[in-house]
N, C-alpha and C. Protein backbone atom coordinates (compact mmCIF):
# COMPACT_ATOMS: atom_id res chain seq x y z
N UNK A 1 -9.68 -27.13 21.27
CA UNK A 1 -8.47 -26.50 20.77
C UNK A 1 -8.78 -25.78 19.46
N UNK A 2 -8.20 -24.79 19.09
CA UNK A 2 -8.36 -24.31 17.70
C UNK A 2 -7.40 -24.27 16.70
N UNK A 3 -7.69 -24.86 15.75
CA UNK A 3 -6.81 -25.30 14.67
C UNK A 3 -6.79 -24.71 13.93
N UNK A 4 -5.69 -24.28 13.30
CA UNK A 4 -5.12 -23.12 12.11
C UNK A 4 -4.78 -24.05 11.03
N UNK A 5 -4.32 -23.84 9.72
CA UNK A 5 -3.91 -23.96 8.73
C UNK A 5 -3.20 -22.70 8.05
N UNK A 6 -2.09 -22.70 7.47
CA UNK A 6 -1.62 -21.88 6.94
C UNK A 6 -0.66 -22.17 5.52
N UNK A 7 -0.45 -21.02 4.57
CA UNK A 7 0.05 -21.86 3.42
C UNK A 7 1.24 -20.92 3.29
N UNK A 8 2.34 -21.66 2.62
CA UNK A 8 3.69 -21.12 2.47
C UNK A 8 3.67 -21.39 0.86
N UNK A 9 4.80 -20.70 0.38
CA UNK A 9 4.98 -20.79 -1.44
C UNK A 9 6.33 -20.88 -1.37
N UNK A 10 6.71 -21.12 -2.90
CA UNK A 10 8.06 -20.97 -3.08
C UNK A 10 8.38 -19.90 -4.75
N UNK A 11 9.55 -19.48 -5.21
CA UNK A 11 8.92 -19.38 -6.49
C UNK A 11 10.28 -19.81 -7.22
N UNK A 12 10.27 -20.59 -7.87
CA UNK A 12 11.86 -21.29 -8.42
C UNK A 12 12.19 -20.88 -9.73
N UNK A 13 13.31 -20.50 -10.12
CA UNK A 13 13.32 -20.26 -11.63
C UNK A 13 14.84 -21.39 -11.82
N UNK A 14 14.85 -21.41 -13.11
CA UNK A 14 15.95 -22.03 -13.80
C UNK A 14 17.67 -22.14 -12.76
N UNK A 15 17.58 -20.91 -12.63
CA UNK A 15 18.86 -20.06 -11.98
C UNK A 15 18.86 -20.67 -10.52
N UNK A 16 17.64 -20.22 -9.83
CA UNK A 16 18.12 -20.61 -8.24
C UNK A 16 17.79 -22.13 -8.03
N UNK A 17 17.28 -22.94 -8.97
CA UNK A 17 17.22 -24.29 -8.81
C UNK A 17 18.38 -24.64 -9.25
N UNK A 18 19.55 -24.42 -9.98
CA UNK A 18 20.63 -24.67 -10.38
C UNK A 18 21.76 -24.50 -8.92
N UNK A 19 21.11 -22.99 -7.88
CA UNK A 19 21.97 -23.01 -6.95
C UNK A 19 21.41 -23.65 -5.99
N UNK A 20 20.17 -24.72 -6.39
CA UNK A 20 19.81 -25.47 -4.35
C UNK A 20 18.68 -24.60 -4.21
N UNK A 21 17.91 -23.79 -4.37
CA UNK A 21 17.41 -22.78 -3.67
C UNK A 21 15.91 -22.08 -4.33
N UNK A 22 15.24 -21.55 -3.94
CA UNK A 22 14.19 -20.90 -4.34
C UNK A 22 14.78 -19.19 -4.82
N UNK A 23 14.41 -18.52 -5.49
CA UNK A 23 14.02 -16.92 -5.81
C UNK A 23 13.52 -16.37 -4.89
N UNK A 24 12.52 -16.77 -4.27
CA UNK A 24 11.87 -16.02 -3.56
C UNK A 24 10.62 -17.27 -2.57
N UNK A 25 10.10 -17.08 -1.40
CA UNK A 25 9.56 -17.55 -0.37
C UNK A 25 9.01 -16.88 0.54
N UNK A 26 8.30 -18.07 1.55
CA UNK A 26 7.12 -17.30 2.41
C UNK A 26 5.96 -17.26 2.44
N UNK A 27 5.34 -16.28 3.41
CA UNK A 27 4.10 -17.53 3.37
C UNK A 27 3.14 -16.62 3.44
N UNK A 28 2.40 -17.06 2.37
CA UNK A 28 1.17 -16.83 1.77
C UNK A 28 -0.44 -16.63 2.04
N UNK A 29 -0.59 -15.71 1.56
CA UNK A 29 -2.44 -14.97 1.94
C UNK A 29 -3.39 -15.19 0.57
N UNK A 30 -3.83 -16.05 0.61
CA UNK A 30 -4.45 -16.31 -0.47
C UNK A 30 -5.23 -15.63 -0.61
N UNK A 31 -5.85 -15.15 -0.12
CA UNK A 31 -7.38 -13.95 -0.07
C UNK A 31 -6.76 -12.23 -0.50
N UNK A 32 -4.92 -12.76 -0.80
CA UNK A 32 -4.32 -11.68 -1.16
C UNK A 32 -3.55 -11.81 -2.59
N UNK A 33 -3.18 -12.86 -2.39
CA UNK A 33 -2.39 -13.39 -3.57
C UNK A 33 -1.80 -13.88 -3.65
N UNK A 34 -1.57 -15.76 -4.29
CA UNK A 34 -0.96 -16.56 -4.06
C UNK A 34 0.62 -16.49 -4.70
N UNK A 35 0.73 -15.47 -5.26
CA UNK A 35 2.60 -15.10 -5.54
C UNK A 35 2.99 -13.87 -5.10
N UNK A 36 2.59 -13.59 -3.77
CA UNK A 36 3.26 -12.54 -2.91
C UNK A 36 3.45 -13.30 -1.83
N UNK A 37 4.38 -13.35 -1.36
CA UNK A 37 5.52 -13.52 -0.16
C UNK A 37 5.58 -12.96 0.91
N UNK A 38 5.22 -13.76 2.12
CA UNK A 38 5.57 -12.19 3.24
C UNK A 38 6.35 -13.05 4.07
N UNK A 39 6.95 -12.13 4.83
CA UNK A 39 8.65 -12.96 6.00
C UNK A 39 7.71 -13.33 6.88
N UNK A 40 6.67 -12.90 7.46
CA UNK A 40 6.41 -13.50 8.87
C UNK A 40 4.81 -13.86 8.74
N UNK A 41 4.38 -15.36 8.98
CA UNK A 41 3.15 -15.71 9.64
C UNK A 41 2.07 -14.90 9.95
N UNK A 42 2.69 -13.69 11.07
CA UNK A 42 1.72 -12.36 11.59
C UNK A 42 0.96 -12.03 9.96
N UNK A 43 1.81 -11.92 9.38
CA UNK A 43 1.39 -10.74 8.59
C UNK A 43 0.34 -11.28 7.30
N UNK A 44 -0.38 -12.61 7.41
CA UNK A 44 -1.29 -13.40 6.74
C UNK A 44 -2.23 -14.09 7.37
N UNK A 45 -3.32 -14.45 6.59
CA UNK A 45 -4.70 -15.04 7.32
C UNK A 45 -4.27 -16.68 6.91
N UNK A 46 -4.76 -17.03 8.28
CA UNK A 46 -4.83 -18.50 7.89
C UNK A 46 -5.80 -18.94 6.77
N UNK A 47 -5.77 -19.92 6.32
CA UNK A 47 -6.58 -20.83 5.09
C UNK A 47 -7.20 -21.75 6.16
N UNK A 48 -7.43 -21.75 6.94
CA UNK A 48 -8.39 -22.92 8.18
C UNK A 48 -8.36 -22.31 9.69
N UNK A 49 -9.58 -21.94 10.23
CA UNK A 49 -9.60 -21.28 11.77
C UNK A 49 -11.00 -21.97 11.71
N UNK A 50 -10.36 -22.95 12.65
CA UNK A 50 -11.59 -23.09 13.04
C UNK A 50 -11.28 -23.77 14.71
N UNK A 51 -12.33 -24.80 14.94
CA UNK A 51 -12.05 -25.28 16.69
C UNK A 51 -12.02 -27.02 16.15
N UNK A 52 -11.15 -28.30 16.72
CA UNK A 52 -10.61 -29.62 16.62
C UNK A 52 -11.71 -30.28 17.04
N UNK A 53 -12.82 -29.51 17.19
CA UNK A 53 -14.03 -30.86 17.87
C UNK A 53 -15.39 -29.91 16.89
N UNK A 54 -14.96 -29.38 15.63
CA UNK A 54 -16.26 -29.18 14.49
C UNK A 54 -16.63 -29.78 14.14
N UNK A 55 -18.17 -30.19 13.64
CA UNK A 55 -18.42 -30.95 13.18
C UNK A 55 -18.21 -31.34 11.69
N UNK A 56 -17.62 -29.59 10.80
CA UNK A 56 -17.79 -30.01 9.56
C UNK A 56 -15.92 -30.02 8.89
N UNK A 57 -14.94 -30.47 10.53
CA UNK A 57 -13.32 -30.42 10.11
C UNK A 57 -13.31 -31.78 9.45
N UNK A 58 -13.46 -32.65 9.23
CA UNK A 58 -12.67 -33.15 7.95
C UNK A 58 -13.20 -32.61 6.33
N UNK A 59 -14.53 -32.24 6.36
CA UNK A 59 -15.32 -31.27 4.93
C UNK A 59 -13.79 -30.06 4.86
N UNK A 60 -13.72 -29.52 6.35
CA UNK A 60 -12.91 -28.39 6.22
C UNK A 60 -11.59 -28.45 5.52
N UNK A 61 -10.65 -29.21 6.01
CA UNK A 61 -9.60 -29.75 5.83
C UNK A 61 -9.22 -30.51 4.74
N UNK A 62 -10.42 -31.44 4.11
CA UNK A 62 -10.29 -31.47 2.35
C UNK A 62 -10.16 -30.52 1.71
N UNK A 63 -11.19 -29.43 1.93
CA UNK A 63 -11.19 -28.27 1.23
C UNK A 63 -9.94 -27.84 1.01
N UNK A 64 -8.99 -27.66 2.26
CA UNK A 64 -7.75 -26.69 2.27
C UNK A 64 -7.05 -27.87 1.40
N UNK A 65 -6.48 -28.67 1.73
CA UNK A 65 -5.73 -29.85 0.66
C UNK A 65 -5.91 -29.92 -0.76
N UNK A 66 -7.71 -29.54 -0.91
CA UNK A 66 -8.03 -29.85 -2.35
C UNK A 66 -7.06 -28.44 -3.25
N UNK A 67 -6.90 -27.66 -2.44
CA UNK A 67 -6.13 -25.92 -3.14
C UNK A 67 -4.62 -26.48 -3.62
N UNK A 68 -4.45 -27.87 -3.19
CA UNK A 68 -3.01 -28.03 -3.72
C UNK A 68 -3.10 -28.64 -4.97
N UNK A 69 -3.80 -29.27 -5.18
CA UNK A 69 -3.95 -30.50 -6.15
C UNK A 69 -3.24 -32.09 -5.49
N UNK A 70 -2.46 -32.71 -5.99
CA UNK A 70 -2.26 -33.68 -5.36
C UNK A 70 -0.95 -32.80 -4.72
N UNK A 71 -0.63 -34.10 -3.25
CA UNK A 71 0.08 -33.68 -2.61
C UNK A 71 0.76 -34.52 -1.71
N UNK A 72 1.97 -34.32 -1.36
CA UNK A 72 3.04 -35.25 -0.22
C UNK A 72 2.81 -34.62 1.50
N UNK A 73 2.27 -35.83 2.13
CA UNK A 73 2.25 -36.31 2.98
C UNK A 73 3.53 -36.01 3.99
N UNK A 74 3.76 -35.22 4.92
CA UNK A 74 5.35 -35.36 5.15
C UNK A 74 4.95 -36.23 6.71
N UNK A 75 3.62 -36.08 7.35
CA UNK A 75 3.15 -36.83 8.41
C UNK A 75 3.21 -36.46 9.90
N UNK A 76 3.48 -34.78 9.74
CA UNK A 76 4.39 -34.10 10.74
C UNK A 76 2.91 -32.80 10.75
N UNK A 77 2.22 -32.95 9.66
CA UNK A 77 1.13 -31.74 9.45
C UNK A 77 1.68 -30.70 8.98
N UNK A 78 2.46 -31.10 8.05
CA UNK A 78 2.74 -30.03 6.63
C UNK A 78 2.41 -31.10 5.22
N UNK A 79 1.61 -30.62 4.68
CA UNK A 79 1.60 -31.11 3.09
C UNK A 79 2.14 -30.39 1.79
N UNK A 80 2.92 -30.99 1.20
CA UNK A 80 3.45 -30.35 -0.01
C UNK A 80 2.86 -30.67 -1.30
N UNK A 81 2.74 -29.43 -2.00
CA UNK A 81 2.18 -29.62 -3.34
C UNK A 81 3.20 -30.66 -4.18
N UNK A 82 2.68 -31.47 -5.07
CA UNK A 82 3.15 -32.23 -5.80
C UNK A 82 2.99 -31.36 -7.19
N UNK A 83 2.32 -30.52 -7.34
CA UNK A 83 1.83 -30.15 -8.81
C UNK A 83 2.49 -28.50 -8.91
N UNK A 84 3.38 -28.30 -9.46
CA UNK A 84 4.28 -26.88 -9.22
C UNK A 84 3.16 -26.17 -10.54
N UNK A 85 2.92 -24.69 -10.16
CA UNK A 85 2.15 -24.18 -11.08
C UNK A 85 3.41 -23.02 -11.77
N UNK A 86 2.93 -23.49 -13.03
CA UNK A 86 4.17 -22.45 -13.79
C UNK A 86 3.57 -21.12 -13.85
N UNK A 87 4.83 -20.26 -14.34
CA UNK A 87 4.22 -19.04 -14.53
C UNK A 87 4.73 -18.43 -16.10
N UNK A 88 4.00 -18.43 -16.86
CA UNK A 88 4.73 -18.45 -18.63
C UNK A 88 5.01 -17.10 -18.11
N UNK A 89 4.88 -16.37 -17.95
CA UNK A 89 5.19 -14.77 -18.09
C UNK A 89 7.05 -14.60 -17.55
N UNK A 90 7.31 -14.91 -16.60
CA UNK A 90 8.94 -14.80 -16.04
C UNK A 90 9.92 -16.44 -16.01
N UNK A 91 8.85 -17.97 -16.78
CA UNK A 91 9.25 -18.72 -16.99
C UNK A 91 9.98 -19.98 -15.65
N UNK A 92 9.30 -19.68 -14.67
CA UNK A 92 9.84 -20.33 -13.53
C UNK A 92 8.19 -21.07 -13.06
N UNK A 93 8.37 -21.54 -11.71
CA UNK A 93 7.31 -21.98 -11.00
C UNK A 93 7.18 -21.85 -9.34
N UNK A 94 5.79 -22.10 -9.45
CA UNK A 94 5.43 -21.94 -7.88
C UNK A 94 5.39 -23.12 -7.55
N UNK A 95 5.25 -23.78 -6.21
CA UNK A 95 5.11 -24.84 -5.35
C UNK A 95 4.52 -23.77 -4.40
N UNK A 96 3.56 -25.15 -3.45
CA UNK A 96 2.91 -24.74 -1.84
C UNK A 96 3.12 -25.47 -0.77
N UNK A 97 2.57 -25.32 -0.03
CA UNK A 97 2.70 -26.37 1.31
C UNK A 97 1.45 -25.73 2.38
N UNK A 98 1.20 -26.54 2.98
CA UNK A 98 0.22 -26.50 4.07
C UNK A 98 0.15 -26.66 5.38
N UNK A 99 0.43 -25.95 6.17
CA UNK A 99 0.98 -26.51 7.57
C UNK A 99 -0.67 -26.17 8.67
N UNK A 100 -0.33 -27.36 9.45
CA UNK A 100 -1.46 -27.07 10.43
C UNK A 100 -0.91 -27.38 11.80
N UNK A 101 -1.69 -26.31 12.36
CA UNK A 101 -1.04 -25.79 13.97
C UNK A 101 -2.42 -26.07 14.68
N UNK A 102 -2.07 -26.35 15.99
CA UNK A 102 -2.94 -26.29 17.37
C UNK A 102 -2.65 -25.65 17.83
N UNK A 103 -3.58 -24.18 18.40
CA UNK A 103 -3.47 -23.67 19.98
C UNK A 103 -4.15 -24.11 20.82
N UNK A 104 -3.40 -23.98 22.33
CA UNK A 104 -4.52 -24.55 23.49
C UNK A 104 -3.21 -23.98 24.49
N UNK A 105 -4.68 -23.70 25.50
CA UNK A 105 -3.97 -23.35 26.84
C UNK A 105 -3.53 -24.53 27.70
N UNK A 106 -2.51 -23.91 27.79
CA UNK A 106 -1.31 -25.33 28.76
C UNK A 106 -0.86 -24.84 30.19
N UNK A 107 0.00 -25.44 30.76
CA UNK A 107 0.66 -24.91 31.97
C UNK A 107 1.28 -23.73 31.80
N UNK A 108 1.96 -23.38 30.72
CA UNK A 108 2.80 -22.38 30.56
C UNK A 108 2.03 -21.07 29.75
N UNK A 109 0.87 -21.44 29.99
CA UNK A 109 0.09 -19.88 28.53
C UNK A 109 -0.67 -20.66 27.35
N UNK A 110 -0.54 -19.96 26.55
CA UNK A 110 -0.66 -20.07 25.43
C UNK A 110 0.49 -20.66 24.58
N UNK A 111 0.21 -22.15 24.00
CA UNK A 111 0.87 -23.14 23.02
C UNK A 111 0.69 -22.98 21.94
N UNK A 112 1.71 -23.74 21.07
CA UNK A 112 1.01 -24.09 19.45
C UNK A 112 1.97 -25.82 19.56
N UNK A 113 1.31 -26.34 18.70
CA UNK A 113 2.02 -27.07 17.99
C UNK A 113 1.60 -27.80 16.76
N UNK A 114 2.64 -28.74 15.85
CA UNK A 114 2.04 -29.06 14.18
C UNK A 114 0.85 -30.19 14.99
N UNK A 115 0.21 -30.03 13.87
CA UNK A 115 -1.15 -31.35 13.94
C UNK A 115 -1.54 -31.91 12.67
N UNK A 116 -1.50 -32.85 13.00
CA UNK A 116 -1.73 -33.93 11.22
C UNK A 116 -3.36 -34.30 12.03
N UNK A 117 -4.20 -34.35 10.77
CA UNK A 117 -5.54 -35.00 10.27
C UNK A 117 -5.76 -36.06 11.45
N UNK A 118 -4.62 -37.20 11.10
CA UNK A 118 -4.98 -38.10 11.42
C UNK A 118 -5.21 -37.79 13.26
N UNK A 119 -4.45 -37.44 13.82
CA UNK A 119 -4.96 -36.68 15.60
C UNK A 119 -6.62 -36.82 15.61
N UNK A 120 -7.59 -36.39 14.57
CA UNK A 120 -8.57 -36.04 14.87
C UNK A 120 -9.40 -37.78 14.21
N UNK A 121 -8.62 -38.56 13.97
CA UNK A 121 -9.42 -39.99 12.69
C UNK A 121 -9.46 -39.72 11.60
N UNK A 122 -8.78 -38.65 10.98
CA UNK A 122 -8.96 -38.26 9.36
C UNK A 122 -8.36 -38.48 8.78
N UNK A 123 -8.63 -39.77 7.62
CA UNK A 123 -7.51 -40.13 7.20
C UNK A 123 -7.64 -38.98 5.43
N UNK A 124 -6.48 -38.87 5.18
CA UNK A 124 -6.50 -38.05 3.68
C UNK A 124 -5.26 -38.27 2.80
């Protein structure tokens, strides 16, 4: 199967944390820039492509985790940053998250679905 990783942001200021809510969201191309936003998945590279039977996916998969700093577990194969990175210049902050997907051919085509570490024995 081949396993993706992908990263989403948020960007919060004073104001929209007062209304519930983020400023701005979406999900993120790091190889582009981790405070630009785009609406759709298509339009960014994953942070992990690789195949569920590598030899070097749990090396891999630290790696992507280690980009958060510490992080929450949600157990579903999304991880959330615990460590919000400020931004002194407009006075608000970023948060991330990490989601990891499986494709594989099924009865019906082409699938996805979330995949946590542990699927493969990895504990993190």
């Amino acid at each position: 199967m081949k396993l993706y990783a992908f990263k989403t942001g948020e960007y919060v200021t004073e104001e929209s944390a007062a209304e519930g809510m983020a400023a701005e969201s979406g999900w993120v191309d790091p190889w582009w820039s981790n405070r630009v936003f785009f609406d759709s998945r298509n339009d960014v590279r994953p942070v992990l492509d690789t195949d569920t039977d590598d030899e070097d996916l749990e090396d891999d998969i630290r790696f992507v985790l280690e980009e958060l700093g510490s992080y929450y577990d949600n157990g579903d194969g999304t991880f959330y940053s615990d460590s919000p990175e400020q931004d002194y210049e407009k006075g608000g902050h970023y948060t991330y998250a990490i989601h990891f997907v499986v494709k594989y051919y099924g009865p019906n085509g082409w699938q996805e679905k979330p995949w946590h570490p542990s699927e493969a024995g990895i504990s993190v």
